[in-house]
Protein backbone atom coordinates (compact mmCIF):
# COMPACT_ATOMS: atom_id res chain seq x y z
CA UNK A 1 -101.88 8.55 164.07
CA UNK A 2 -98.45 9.05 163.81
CA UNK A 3 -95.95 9.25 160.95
CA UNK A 4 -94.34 6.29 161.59
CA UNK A 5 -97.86 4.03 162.52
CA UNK A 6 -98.77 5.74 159.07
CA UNK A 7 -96.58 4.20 156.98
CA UNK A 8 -96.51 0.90 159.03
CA UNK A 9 -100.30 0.93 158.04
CA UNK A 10 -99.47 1.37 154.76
CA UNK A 11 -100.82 -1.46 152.20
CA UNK A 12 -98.92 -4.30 152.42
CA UNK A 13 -97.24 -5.28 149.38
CA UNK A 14 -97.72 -8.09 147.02
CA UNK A 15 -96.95 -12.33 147.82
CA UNK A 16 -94.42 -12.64 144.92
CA UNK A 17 -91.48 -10.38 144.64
CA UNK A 18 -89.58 -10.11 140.91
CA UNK A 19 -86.04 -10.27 141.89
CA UNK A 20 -84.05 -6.77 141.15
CA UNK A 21 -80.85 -8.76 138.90
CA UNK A 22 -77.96 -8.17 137.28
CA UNK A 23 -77.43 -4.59 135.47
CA UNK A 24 -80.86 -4.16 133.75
CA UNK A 25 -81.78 -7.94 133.85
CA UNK A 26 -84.29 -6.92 135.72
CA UNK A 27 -85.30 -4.38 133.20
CA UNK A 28 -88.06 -2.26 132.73
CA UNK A 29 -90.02 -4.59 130.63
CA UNK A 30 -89.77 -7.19 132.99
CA UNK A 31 -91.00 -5.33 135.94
CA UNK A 32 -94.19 -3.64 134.19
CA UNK A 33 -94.95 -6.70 133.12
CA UNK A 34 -94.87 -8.74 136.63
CA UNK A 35 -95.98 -5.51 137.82
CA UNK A 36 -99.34 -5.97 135.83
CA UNK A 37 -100.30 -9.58 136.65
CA UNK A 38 -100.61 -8.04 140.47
CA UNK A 39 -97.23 -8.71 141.93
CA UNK A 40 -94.60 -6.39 142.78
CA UNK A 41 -92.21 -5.97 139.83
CA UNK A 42 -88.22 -4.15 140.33
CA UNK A 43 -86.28 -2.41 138.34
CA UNK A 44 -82.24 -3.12 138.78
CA UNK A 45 -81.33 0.09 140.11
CA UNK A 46 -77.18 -1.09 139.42
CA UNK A 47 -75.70 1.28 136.91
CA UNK A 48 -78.68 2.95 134.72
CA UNK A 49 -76.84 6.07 134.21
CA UNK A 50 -74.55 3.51 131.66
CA UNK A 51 -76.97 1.54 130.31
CA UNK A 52 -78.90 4.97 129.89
CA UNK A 53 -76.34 6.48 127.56
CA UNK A 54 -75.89 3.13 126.48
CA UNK A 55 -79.32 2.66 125.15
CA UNK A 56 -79.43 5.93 123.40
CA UNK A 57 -76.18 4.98 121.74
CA UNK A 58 -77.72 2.43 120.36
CA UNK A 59 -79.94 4.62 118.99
CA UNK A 60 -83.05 4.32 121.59
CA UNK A 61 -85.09 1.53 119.44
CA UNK A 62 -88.57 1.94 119.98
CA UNK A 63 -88.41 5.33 121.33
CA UNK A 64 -89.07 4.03 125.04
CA UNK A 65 -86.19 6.42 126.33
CA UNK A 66 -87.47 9.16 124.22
CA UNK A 67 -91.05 8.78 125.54
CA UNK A 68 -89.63 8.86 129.05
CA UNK A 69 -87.10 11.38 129.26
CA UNK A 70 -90.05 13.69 127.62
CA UNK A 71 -91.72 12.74 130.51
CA UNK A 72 -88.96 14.34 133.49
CA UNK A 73 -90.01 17.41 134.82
CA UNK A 74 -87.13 19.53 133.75
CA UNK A 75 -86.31 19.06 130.00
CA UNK A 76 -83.92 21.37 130.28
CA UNK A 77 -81.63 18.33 132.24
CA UNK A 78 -83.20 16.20 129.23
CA UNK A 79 -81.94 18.12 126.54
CA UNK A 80 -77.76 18.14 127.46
CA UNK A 81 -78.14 14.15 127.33
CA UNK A 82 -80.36 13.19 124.51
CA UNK A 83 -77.70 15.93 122.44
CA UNK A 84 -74.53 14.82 124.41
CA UNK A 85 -75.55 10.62 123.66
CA UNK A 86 -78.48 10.26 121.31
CA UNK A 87 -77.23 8.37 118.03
CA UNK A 88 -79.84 8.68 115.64
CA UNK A 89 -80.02 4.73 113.96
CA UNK A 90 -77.17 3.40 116.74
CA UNK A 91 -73.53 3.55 117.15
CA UNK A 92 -71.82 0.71 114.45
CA UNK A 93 -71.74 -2.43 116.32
CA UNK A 94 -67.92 -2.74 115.76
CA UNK A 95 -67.69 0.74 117.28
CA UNK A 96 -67.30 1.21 121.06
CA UNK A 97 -69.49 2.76 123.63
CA UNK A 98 -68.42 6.46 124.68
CA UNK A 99 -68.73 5.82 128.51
CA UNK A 100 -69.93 8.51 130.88
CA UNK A 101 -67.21 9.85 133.94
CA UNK A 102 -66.96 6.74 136.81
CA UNK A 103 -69.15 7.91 139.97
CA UNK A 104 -67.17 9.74 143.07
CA UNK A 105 -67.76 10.83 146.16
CA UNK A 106 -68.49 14.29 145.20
CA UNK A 107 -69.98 14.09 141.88
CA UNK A 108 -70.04 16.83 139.24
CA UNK A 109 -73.47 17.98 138.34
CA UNK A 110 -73.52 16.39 135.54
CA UNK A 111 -73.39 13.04 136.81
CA UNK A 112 -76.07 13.45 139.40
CA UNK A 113 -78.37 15.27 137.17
CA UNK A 114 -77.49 11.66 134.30
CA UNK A 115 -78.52 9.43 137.38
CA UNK A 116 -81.40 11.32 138.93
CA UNK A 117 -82.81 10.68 135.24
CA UNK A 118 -82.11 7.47 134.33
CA UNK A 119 -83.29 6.06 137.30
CA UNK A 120 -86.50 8.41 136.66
CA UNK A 121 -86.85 6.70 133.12
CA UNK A 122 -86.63 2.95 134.17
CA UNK A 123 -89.13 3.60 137.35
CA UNK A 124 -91.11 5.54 134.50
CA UNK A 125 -91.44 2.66 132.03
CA UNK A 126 -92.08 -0.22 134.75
CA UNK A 127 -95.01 1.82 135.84
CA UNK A 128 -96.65 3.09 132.31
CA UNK A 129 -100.05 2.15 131.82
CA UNK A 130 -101.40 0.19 134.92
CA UNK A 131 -101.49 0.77 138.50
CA UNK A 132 -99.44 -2.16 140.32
CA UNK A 133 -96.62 -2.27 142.27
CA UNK A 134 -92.96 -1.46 140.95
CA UNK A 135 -90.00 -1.73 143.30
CA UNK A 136 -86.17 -0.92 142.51
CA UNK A 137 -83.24 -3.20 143.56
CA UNK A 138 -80.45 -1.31 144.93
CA UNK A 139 -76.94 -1.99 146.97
CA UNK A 140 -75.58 -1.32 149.61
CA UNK A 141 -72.27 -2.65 148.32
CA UNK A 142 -72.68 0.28 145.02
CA UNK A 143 -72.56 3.45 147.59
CA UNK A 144 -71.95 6.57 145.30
CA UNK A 145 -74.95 6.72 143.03
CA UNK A 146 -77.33 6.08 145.72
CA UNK A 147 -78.72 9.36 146.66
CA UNK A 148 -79.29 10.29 143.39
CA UNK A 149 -80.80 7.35 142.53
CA UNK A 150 -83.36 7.11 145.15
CA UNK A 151 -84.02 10.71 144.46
CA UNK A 152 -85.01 9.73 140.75
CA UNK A 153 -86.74 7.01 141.17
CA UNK A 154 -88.95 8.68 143.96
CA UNK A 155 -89.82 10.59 141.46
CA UNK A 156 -91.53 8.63 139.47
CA UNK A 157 -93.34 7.36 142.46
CA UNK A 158 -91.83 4.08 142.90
CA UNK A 159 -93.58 2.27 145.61
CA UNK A 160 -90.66 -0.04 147.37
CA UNK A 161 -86.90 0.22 147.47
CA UNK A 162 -85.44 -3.15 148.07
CA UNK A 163 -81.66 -3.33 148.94
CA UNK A 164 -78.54 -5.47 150.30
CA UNK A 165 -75.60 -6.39 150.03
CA UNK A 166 -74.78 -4.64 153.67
CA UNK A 167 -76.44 -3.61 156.12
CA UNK A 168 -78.19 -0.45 154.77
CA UNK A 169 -79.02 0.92 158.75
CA UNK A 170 -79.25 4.76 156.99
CA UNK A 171 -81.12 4.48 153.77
CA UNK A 172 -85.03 4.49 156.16
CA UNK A 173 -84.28 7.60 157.10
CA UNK A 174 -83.07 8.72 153.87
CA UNK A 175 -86.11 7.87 152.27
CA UNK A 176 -88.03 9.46 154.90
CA UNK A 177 -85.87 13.39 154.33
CA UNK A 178 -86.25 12.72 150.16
CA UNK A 179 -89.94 12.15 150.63
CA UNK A 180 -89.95 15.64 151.89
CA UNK A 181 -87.29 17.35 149.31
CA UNK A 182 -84.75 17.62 152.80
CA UNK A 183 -80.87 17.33 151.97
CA UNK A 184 -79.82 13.97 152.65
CA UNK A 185 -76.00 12.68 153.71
CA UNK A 186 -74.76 9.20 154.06
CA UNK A 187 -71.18 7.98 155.26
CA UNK A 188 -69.07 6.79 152.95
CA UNK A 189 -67.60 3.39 153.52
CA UNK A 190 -63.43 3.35 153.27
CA UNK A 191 -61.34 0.18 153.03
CA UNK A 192 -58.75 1.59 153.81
CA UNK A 193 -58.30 5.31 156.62
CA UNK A 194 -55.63 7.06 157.14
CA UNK A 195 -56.86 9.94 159.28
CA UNK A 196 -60.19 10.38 161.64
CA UNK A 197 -61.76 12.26 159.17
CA UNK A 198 -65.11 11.09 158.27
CA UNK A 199 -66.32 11.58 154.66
CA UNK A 200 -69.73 11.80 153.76
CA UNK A 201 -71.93 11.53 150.01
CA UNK A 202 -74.13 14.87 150.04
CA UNK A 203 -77.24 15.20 147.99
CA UNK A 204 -79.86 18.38 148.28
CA UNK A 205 -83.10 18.65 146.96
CA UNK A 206 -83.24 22.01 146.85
CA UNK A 207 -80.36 22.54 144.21
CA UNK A 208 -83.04 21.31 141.46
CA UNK A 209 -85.16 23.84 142.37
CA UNK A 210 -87.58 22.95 138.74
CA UNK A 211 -88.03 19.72 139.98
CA UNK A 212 -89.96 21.20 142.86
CA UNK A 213 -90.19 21.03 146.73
CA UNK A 214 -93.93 18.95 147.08
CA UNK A 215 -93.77 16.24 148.87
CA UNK A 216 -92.93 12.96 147.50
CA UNK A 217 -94.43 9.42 148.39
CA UNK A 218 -91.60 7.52 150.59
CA UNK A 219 -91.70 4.34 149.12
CA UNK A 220 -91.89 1.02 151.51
CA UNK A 221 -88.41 -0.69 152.51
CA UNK A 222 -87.38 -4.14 152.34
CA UNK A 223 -84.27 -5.08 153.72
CA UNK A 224 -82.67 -8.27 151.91
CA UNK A 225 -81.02 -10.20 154.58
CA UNK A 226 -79.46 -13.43 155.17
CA UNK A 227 -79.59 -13.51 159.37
CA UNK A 228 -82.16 -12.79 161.97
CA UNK A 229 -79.27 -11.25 163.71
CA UNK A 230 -79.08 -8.79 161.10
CA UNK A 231 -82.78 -8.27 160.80
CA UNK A 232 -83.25 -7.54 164.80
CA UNK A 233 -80.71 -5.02 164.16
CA UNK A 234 -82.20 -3.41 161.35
CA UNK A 235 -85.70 -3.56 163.58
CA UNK A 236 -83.91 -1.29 166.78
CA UNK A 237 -81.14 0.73 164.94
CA UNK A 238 -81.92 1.84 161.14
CA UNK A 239 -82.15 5.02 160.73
CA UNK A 240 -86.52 5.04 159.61
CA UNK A 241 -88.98 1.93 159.58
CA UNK A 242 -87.86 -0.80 157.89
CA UNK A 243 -91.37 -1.90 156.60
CA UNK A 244 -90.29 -5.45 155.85
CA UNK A 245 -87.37 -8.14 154.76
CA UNK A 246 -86.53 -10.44 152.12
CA UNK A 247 -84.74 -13.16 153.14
CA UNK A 248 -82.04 -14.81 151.11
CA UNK A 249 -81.14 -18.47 150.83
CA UNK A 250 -77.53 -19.24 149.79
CA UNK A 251 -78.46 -20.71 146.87
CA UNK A 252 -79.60 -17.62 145.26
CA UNK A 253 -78.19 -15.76 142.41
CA UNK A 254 -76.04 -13.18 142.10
CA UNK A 255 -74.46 -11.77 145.60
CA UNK A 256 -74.64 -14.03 148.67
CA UNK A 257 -73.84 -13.16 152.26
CA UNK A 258 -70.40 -14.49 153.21
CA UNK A 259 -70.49 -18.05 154.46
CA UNK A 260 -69.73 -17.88 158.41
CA UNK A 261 -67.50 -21.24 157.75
CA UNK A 262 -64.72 -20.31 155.11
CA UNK A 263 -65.16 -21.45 151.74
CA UNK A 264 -68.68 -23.47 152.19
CA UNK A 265 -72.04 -22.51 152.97
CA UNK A 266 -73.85 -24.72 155.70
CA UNK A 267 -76.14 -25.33 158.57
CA UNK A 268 -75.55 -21.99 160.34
CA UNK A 269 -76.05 -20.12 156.98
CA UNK A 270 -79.96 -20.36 157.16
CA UNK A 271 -81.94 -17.94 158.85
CA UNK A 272 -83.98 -18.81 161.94
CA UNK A 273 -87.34 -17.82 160.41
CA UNK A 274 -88.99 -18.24 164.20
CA UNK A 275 -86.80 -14.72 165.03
CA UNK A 276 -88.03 -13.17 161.81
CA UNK A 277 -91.67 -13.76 162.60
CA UNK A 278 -91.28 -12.53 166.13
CA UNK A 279 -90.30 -9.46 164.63
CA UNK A 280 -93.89 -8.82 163.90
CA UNK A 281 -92.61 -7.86 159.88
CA UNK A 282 -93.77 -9.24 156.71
CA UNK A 283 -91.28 -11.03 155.47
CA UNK A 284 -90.57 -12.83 151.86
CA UNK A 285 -88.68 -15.87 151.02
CA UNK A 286 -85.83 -15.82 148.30
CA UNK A 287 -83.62 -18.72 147.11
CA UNK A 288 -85.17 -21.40 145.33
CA UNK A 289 -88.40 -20.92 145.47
CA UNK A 290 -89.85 -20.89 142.37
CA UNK A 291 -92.27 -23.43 142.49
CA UNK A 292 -96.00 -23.54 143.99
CA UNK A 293 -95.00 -25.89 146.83
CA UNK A 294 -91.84 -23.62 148.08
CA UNK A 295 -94.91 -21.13 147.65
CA UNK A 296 -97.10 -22.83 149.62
CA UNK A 297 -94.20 -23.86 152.63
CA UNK A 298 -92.61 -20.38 152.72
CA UNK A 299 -96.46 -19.39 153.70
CA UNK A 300 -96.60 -22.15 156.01
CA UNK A 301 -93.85 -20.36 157.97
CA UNK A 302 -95.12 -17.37 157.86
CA UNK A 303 -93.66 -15.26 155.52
CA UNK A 304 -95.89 -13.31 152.97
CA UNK A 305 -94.81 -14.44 150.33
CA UNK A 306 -91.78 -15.30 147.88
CA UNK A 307 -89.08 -13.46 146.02
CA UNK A 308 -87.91 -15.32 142.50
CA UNK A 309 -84.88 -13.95 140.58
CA UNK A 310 -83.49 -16.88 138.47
CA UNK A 311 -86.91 -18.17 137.03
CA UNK A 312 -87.92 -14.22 135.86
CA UNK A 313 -84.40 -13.77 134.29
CA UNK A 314 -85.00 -16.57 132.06
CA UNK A 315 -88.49 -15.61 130.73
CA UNK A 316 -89.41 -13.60 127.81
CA UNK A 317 -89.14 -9.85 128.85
CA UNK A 318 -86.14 -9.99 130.96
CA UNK A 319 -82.82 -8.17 129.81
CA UNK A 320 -80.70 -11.27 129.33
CA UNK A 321 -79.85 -11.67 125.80
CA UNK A 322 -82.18 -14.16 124.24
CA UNK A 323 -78.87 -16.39 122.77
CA UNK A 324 -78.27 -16.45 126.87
CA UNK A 325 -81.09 -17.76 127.63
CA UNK A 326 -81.85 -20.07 124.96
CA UNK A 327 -78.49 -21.76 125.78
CA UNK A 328 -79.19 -22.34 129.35
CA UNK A 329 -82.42 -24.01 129.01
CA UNK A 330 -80.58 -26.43 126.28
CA UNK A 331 -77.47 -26.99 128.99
CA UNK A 332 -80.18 -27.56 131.79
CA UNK A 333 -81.89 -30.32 129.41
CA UNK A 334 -78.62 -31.81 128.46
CA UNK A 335 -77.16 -31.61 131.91
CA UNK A 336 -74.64 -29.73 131.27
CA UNK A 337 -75.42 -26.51 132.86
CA UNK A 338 -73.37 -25.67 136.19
CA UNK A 339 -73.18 -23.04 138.28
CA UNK A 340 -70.73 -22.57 140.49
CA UNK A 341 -70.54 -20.12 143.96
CA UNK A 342 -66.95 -18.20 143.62
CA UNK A 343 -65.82 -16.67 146.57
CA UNK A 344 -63.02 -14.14 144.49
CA UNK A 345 -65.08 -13.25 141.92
CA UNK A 346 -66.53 -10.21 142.82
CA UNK A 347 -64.65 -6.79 143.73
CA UNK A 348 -67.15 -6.47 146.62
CA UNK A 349 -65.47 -9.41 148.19
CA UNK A 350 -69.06 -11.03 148.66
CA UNK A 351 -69.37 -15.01 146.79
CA UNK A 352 -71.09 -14.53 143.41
CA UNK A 353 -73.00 -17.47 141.69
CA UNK A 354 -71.49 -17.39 138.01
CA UNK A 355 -72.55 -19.47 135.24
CA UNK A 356 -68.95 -21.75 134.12
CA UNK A 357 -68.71 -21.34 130.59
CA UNK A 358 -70.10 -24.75 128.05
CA UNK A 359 -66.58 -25.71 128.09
CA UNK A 360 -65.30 -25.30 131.23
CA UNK A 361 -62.75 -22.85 129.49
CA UNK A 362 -62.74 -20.08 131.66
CA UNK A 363 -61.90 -16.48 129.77
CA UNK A 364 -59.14 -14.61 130.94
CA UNK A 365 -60.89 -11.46 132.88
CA UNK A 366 -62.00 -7.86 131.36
CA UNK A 367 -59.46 -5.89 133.76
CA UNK A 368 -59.83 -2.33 132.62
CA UNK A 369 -61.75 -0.36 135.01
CA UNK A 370 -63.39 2.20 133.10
CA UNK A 371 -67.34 2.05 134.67
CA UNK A 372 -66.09 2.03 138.46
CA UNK A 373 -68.80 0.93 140.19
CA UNK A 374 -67.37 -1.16 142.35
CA UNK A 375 -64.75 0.62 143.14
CA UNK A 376 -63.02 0.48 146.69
CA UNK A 377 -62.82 3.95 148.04
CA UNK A 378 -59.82 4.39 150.08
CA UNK A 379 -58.10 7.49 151.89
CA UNK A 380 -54.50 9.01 151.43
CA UNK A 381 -51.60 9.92 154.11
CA UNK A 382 -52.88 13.34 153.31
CA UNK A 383 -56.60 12.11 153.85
CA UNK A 384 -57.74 12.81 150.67
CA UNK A 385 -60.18 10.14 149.09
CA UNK A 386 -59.16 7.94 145.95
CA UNK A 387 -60.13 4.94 144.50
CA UNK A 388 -59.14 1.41 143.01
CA UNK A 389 -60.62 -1.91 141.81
CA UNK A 390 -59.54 -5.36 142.44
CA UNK A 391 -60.75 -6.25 139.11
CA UNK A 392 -58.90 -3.35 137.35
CA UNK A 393 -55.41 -3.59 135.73
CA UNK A 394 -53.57 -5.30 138.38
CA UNK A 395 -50.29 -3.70 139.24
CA UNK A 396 -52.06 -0.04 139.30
CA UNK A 397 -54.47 -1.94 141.88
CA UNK A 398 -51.21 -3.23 143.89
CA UNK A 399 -49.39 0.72 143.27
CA UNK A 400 -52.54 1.99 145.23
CA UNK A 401 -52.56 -0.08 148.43
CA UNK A 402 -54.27 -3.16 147.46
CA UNK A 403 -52.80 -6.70 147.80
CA UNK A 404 -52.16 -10.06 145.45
CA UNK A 405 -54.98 -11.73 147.67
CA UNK A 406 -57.36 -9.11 147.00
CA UNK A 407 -56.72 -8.99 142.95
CA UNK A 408 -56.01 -12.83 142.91
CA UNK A 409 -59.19 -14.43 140.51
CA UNK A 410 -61.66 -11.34 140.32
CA UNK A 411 -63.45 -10.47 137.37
CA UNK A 412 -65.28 -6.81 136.32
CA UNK A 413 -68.60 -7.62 137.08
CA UNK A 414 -69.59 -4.00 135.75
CA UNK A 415 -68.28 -4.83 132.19
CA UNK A 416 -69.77 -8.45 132.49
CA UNK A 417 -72.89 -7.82 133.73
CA UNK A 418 -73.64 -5.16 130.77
CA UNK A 419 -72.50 -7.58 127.99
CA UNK A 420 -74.83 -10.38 129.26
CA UNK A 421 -77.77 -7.60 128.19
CA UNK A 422 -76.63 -6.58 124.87
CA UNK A 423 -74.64 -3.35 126.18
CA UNK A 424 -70.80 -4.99 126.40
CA UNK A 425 -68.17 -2.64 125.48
CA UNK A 426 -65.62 -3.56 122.22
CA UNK A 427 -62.12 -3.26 123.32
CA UNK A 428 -59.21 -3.89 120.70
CA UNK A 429 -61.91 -4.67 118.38
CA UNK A 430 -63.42 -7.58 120.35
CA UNK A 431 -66.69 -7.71 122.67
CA UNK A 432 -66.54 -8.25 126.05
CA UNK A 433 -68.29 -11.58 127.12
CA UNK A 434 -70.96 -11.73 129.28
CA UNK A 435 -70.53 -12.68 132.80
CA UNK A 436 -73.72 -14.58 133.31
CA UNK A 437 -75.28 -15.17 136.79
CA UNK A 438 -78.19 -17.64 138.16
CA UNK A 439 -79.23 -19.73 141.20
CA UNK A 440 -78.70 -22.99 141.84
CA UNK A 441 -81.92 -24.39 141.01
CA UNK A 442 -83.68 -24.28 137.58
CA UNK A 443 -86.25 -27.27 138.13
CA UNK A 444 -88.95 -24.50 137.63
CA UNK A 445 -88.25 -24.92 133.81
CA UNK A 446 -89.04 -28.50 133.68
CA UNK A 447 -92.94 -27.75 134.74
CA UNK A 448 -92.79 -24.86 132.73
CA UNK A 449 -91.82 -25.79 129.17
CA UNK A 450 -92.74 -28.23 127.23
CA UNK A 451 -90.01 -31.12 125.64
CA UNK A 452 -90.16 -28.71 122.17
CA UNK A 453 -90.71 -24.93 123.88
CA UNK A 454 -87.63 -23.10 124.77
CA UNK A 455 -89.07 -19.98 126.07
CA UNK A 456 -92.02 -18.57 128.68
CA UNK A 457 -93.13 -15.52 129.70
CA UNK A 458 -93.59 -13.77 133.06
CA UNK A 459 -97.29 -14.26 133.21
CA UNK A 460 -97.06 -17.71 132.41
CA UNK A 461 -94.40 -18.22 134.83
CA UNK A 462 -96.68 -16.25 137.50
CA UNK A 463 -99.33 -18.50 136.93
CA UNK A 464 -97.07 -21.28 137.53
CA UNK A 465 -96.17 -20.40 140.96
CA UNK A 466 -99.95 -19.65 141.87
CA UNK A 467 -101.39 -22.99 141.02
CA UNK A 468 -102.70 -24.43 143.86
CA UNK A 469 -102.06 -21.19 145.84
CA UNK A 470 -105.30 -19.30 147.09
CA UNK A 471 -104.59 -16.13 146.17
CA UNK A 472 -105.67 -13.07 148.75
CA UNK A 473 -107.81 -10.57 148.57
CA UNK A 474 -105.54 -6.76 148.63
């Protein structure tokens, strides 16, 4: 049999898909524990070198970071970060977070050894103690920590990488050279080119020579994609098998694929599911689906199964802070909860479903760039590579190349997105407020709570979406 028929063979995943959200959202906790009522739980793979240092900052309470950094198979890459960021009892909560350098296109050593490890530890802790499937959520749109990061989480044999937000045609075959400790290269995507010079992220196995050169299991990939256009292309051109897709409603959380009518979403949004089955791949449904009937009809059509996001960030173990989501299960009862889909939002220039603030009062934007992840990366007259952030301070944005359009209503997603999970920075003596982000559709809570519960937990939500769904044999 060959390679490729190998791995196509390989055991097909699980119906239900734990959604990979927000910056540790989608947290370790969260995944282990979908991961152990049989489904396939993810890991955010979006900036855990931060929330890393972040965690130990806080000094590491309950020793889960501990236990799996002594874990890695090099302590001596442990040891330089535990000293460098460990605060024994946490950091003062009026104090700020020492942050860790932004990621580049050639990053120092240190930085790829604090992401090859980080990644390692939250892949680590989804999968302690039981044998079910863990996934991480990468993408496409977050280029430079990639390679690193699939590196670490590969080893601790994660079992799916999941990832959008573009069209990721090179990240099969990457997969397929990391399984096998083989250098890997990807090209880096420029807004902006001044020369023909292509530039290219470099990672190599081999320079971690105590991490060793076995073999490593190449985890399945699932594309998340909003168009069987995109999926056929994926099928014929990526780089290594694509093993299967998600596919992503508009009214889904977090990113969405631009509308192809400006401004609103509509008919030609939704993917023709006939072309998706025809491309003989499993396939999973995502965008309001949490409920047994969407269950039951995304079966119907032939996909395996569904993906939920919104419905797992709301329950018990997920990162959100538990003020967060307290407060949107009282809005939803009250009616007063909206979410909104802003298209200039997000640096990435993809429409981001935000939560609009109880009072409609919207806070004037965190504009210091100081994490970087979403970063543009542009090139020079002399064709040297730099970098800027429509969400950073404005007129060093406008300085660098970018334009008034481009700045005009973002927000820092990066700061936002750690603050909704207890990890916001304090600037000028004041915390960053979370930038909170959900679906459209929270019905799911009104057949899972009770008129005097507030709260639920990922099995019980799991159970939820099986009732009345025959469950299959794996």
């Amino acid at each position: 049999m060959t390679e490729n028929l190998m791995k196509e063979s390989a055991a097909l995943l699980p119906e239900i898909i734990q959604g990979g959200m927000g910056v540790a959202v989608s947290n370790w906790c969260l995944a282990r524990a979908v991961a152990q009522c049989g489904e396939l739980g993810v890991v955010s793979g979006t900036a855990l070198d931060s929330v890393l240092v972040r965690r130990l900052q806080q000094g590491d309470q309950g020793g889960h970071m501990r236990r799996a950094l002594a874990a890695f198979p090099d302590q001596d890459m442990v040891a330089p970060i535990l000293e460098k960021w460990l605060i024994e009892g946490g950091k003062p909560k009026d104090q700020p977070y020492k942050i860790k350098a932004m990621p580049t296109v050639k990053m120092t050593r240190e930085s790829e050894i604090l992401i090859i490890v980080a990644t390692f530890v939250e892949v680590y802790l989804a999968k302690e103690g039981h044998d079910g499937f863990v996934g991480i959520n990468l993408l496409e749109k977050i280029q430079l920590p990639t390679l690193p990061a699939l590196y670490g989480a590969m080893l601790a044999d994660v079992d799916a990488v999941l990832m959008g937000g573009g069209i990721p045609l090179a990240i099969p075959g990457v997969l397929d050279a990391l399984s096998k400790s083989a250098p890997v290269e990807l090209k880096v995507h420029l807004v902006s080119a001044k020369t023909e010079n292509s530039h290219q992220l470099v990672f190599d196995p081999s320079l971690f020579p105590s991490l060793g050169s076995r073999a490593l299991k190449r985890p399945q990939f699932l594309a998340v994609i909003s168009s069987d256009v995109l999926a056929k292309t994926l099928v014929r051109k990526a780089s290594g098998l694509v093993n299967g897709f998600v596919v992503e409603h508009y009214t889904a959380g977090g990113h969405n694929a631009p509308p192809r009518r400006e401004g609103a979403y509509g008919p030609r949004d939704v993917c023709n599911l006939e072309k998706i089955v025809s491309l003989g791949k499993p396939f999973w449904l995502a965008g309001a689906c949490a409920s047994p009937e969407r269950f039951q009809e995304a079966q119907a059509l032939g996909a395996r199964g569904i993906q939920i996001g919104t419905a797992f960030a709301c329950c018990d173990e997920s990162g959100a802070l538990p003020e967060i989501k307290r407060d949107v299960v009282e809005r939803y009862r009250k009616g007063t909860l909206e979410v909104i889909t802003d298209f200039k939002a997000s640096p990435t220039g993809y429409p981001f479903k935000r939560l609009v603030p109880t009072d409609k009062t919207e806070v004037e934007p965190c504009r210091v760039c100081d994490l970087g992840y979403l970063r543009h990366v542009y090139e020079k007259e002399d064709g040297t590579i730099a970098y800027r952030c429509p969400a950073g301070p404005r007129n060093r944005f406008l300085a660098s190349g970018g334009t008034e359009a481009e700045a005009d209503g973002k927000h820092c997603l990066c700061n936002g997105l750690m603050a909704t999970i207890g990890l916001g920075q304090i600037r000028d003596g004041q915390a960053i407020p979370p930038l909170i982000t959900f679906g459209d559709n929270l019905s799911f809570l009104d057949a899972l709570l009770s008129p005097d519960e507030v709260s639920y937990t990922a099995k019980q939500l799991i159970e939820y979406l099986r009732s009345g769904v025959a469950t299959e044999v794996r």
